[in-house]
Protein backbone atom coordinates (compact mmCIF):
# COMPACT_ATOMS: atom_id res chain seq x y z
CA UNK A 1 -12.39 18.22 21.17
CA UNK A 2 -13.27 15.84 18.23
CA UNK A 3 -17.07 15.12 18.02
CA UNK A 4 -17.86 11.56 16.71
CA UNK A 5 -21.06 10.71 15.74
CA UNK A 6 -22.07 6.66 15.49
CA UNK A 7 -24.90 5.93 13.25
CA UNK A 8 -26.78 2.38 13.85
CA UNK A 9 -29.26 0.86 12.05
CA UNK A 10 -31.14 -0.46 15.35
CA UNK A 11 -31.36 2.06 18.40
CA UNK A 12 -28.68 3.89 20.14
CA UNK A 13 -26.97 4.11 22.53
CA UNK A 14 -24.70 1.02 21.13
CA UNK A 15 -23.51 0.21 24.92
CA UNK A 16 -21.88 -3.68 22.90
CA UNK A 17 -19.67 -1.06 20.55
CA UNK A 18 -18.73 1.64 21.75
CA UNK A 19 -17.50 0.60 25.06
CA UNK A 20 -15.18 -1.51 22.87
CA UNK A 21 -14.23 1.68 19.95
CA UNK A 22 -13.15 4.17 23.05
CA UNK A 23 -9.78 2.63 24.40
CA UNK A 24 -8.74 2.71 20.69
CA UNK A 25 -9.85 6.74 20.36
CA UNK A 26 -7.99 9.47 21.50
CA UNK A 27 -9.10 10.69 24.98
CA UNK A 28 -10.25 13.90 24.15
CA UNK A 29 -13.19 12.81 21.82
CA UNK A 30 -16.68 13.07 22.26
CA UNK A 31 -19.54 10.44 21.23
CA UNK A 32 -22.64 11.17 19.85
CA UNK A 33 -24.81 8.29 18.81
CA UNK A 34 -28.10 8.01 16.91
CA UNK A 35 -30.12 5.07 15.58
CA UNK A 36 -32.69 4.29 12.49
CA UNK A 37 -35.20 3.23 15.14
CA UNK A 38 -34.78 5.88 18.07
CA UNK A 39 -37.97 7.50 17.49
CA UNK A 40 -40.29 4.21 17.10
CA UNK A 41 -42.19 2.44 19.35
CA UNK A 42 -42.17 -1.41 19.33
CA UNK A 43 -45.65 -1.58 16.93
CA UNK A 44 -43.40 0.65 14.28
CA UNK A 45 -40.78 -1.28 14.60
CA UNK A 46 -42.28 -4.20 13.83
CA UNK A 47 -43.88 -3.21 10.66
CA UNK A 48 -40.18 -2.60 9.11
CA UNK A 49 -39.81 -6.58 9.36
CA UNK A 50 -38.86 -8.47 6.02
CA UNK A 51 -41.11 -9.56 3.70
CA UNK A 52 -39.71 -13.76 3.17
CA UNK A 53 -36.77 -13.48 0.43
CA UNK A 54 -36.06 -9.29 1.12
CA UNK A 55 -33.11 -7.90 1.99
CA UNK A 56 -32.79 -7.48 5.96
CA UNK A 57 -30.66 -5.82 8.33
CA UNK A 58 -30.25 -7.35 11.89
CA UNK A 59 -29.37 -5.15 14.38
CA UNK A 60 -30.77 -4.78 18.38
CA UNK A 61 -32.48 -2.26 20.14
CA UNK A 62 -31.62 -0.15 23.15
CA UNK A 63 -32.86 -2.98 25.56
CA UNK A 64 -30.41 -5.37 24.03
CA UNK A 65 -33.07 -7.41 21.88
CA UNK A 66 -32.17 -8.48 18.54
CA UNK A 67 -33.98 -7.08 15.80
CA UNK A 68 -34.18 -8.35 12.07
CA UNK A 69 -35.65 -5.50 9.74
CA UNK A 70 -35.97 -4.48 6.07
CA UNK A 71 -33.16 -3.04 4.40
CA UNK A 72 -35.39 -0.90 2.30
CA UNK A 73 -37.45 0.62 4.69
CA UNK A 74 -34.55 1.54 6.92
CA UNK A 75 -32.26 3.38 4.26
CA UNK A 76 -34.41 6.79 4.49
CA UNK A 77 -33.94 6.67 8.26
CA UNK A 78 -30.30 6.67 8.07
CA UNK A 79 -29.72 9.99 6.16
CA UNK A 80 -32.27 11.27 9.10
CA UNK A 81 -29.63 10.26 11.50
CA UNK A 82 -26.54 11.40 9.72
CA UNK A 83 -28.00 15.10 9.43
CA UNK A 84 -29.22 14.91 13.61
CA UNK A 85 -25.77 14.32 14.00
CA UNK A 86 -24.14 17.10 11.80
CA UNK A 87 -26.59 19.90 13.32
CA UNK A 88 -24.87 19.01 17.03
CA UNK A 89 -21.91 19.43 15.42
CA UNK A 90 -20.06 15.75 14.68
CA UNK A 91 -16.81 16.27 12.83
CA UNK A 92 -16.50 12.72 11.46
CA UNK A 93 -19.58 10.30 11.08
CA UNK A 94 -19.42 6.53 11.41
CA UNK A 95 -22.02 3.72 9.85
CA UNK A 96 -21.92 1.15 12.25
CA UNK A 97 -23.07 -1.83 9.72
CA UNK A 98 -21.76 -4.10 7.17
CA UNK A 99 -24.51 -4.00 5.08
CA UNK A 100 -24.79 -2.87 1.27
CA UNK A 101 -25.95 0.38 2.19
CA UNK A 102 -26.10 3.41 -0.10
CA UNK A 103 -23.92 6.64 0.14
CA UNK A 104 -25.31 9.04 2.68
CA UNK A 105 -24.53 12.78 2.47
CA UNK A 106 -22.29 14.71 4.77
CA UNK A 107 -19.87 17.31 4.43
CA UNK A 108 -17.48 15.78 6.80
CA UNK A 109 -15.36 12.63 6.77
CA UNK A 110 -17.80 9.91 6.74
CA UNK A 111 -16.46 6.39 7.45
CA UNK A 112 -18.37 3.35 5.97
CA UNK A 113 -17.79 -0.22 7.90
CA UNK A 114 -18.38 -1.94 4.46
CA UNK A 115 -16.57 -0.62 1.81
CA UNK A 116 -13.52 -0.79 4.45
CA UNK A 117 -13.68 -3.99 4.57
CA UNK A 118 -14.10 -4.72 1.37
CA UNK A 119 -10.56 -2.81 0.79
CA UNK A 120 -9.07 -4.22 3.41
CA UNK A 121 -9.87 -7.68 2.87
CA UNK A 122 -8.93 -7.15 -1.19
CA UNK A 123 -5.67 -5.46 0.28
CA UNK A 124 -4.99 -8.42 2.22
CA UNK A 125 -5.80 -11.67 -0.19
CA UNK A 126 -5.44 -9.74 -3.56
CA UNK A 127 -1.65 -11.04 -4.47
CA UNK A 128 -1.84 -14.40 -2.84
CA UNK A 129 -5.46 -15.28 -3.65
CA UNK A 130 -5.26 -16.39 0.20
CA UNK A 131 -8.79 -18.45 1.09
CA UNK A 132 -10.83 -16.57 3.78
CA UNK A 133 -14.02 -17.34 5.52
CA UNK A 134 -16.83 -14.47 6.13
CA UNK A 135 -19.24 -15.97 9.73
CA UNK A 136 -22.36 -13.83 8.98
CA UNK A 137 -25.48 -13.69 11.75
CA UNK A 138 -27.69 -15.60 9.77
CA UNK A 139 -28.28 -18.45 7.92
CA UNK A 140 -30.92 -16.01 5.42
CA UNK A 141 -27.97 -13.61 4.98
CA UNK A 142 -25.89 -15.94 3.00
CA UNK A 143 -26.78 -15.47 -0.54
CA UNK A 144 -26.96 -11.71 -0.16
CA UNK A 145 -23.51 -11.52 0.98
CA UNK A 146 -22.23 -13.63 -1.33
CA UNK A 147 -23.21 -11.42 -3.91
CA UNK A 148 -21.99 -8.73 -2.66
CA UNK A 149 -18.59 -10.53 -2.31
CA UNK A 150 -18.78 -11.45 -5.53
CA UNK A 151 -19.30 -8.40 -7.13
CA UNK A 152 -15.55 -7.15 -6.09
CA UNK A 153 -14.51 -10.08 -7.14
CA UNK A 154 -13.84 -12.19 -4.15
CA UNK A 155 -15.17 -15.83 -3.38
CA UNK A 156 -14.97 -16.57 0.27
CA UNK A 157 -16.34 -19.42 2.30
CA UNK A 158 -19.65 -18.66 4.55
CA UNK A 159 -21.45 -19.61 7.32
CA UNK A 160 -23.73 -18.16 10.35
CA UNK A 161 -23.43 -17.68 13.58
CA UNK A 162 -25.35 -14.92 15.49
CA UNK A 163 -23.81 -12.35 17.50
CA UNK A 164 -27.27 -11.07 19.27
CA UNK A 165 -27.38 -14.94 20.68
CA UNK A 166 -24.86 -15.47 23.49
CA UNK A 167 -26.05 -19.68 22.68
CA UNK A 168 -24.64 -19.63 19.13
CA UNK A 169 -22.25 -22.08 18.45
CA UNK A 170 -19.12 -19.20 17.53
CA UNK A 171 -16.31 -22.15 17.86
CA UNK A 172 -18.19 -24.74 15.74
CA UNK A 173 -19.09 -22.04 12.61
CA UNK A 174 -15.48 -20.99 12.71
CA UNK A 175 -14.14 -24.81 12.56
CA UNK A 176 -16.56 -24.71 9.54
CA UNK A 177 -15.07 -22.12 7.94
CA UNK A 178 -11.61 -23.63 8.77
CA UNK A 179 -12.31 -26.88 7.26
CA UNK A 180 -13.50 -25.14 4.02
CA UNK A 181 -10.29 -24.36 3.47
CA UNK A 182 -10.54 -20.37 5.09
CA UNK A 183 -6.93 -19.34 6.27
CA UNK A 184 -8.34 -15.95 7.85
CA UNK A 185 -11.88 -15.20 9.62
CA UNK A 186 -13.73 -11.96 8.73
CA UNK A 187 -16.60 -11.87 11.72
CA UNK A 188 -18.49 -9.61 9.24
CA UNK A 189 -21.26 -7.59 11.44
CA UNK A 190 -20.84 -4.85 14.22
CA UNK A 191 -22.54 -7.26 16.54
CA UNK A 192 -19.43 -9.97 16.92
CA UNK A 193 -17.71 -7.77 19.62
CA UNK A 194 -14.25 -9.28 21.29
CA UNK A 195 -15.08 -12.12 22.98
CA UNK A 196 -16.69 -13.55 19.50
CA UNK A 197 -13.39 -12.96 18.31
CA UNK A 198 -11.41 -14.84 20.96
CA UNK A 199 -13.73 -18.03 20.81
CA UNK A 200 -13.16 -18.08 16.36
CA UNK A 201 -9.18 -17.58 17.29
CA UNK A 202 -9.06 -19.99 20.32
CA UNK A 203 -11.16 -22.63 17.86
CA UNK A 204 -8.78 -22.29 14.78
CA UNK A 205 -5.80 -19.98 15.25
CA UNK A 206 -6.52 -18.39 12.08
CA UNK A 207 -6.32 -14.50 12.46
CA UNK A 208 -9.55 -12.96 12.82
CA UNK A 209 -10.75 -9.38 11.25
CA UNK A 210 -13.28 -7.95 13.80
CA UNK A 211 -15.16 -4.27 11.87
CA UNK A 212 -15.35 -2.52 15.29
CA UNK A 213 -11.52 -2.88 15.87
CA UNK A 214 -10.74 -2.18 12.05
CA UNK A 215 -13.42 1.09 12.67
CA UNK A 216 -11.62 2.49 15.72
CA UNK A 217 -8.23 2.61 14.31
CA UNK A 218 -8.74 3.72 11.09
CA UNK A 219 -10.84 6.51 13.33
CA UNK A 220 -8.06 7.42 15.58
CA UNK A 221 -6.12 7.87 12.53
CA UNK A 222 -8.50 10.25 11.30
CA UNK A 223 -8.83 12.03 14.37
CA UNK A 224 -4.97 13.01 13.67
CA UNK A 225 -6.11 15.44 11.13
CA UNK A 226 -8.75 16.92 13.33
């Protein structure tokens, strides 16, 4: 039986995600989750918060509560998790965040949401040049994104919409994105979940790219080899 272990950069368990990874997994895997913030009360939490103009990570916590916290002084706590999960024996590790985050070490097969999708959406626009739209969870998230875009040499269209606020406006942002010109939707955090996607596909039918369906079947073709 195939051990999986789910790193988050909030708290685990991730009860949005991985109800929605497991239909796409073979039966016969296990979970094993473990978050950045497990061990931290709320006071500890709180002092990770951005300083105005740093890079930030938004993520929630086991309650469900959205939090918003610095990507620097998170990125030590994730090799922390990666090694909890090797010692209880994960075969396969997965980063459950879109973020520019560094390369963490393991000595098994260690999937990375980002650079994924970064392949994936170069596979999918590269001969074309096709226009796509990236819907981000903040506003504040923009320019760092865009960047990071950038720097692989893709210019899509942006805008926010937050996927830890059931009242953000996910039809309107997409139409957004739509009238920029964006011929596919990238819903780029592991917060949008599937009913996100159905409200940006029932406002524009564009296609949408969701990272937690892209994550579970490039996993379950992984767990082939096994």
């Amino acid at each position: 039986m195939p051990k999986i272990g789910l790193i988050t950069v909030g708290q685990s368990p991730r009860s949005d995600i991985t109800p929605e990874l497991l239909p796409l997994l073979p039966q016969n895997c296990e979970i094993l989750e473990r978050g950045a913030l497990d061990d931290l009360n709320l006071r500890q939490i709180q002092e990770l918060a951005p300083a105005s103009g740093q890079p930030l990570l938004i993520s929630r916590l086991r309650d469900g509560s959205p939090i918003t916290i610095s990507r620097e002084l998170t990125l030590n706590r994730l090799q922390g998790c990666a090694d909890w999960l090797l010692e209880r024996g994960a075969d396969c590790l997965v980063l459950l965040c879109t973020g520019d985050l560094p390369k963490l070490k393991a000595n098994v097969p260690f999937l990375a949401a980002e650079p994924l999708l970064y392949r994936l959406m170069q596979g999918i626009t590269a001969i074309n040049q096709l226009p796509f739209g990236v819907l981000v969870p903040l506003e504040s998230q923009i320019a760092q994104v865009r960047r990071q875009w950038q720097e692989i040499g893709l210019t899509p269209v942006f805008t926010a919409a937050n996927p830890y606020d059931k009242n953000s406006d996910f039809a309107g942002a997409a139409k957004l994105l739509q009238a920029a010109g964006a011929r596919l939707i990238l819903l780029d955090c592991l917060g949008f979940g599937l009913a996100e996607k159905r409200i940006v596909q029932q406002a524009t039918h564009l296609p949408v790219i969701l990272p937690r369906t892209v994550i579970g079947r490039t996993l379950a073709e992984l767990l082939e080899i096994l």
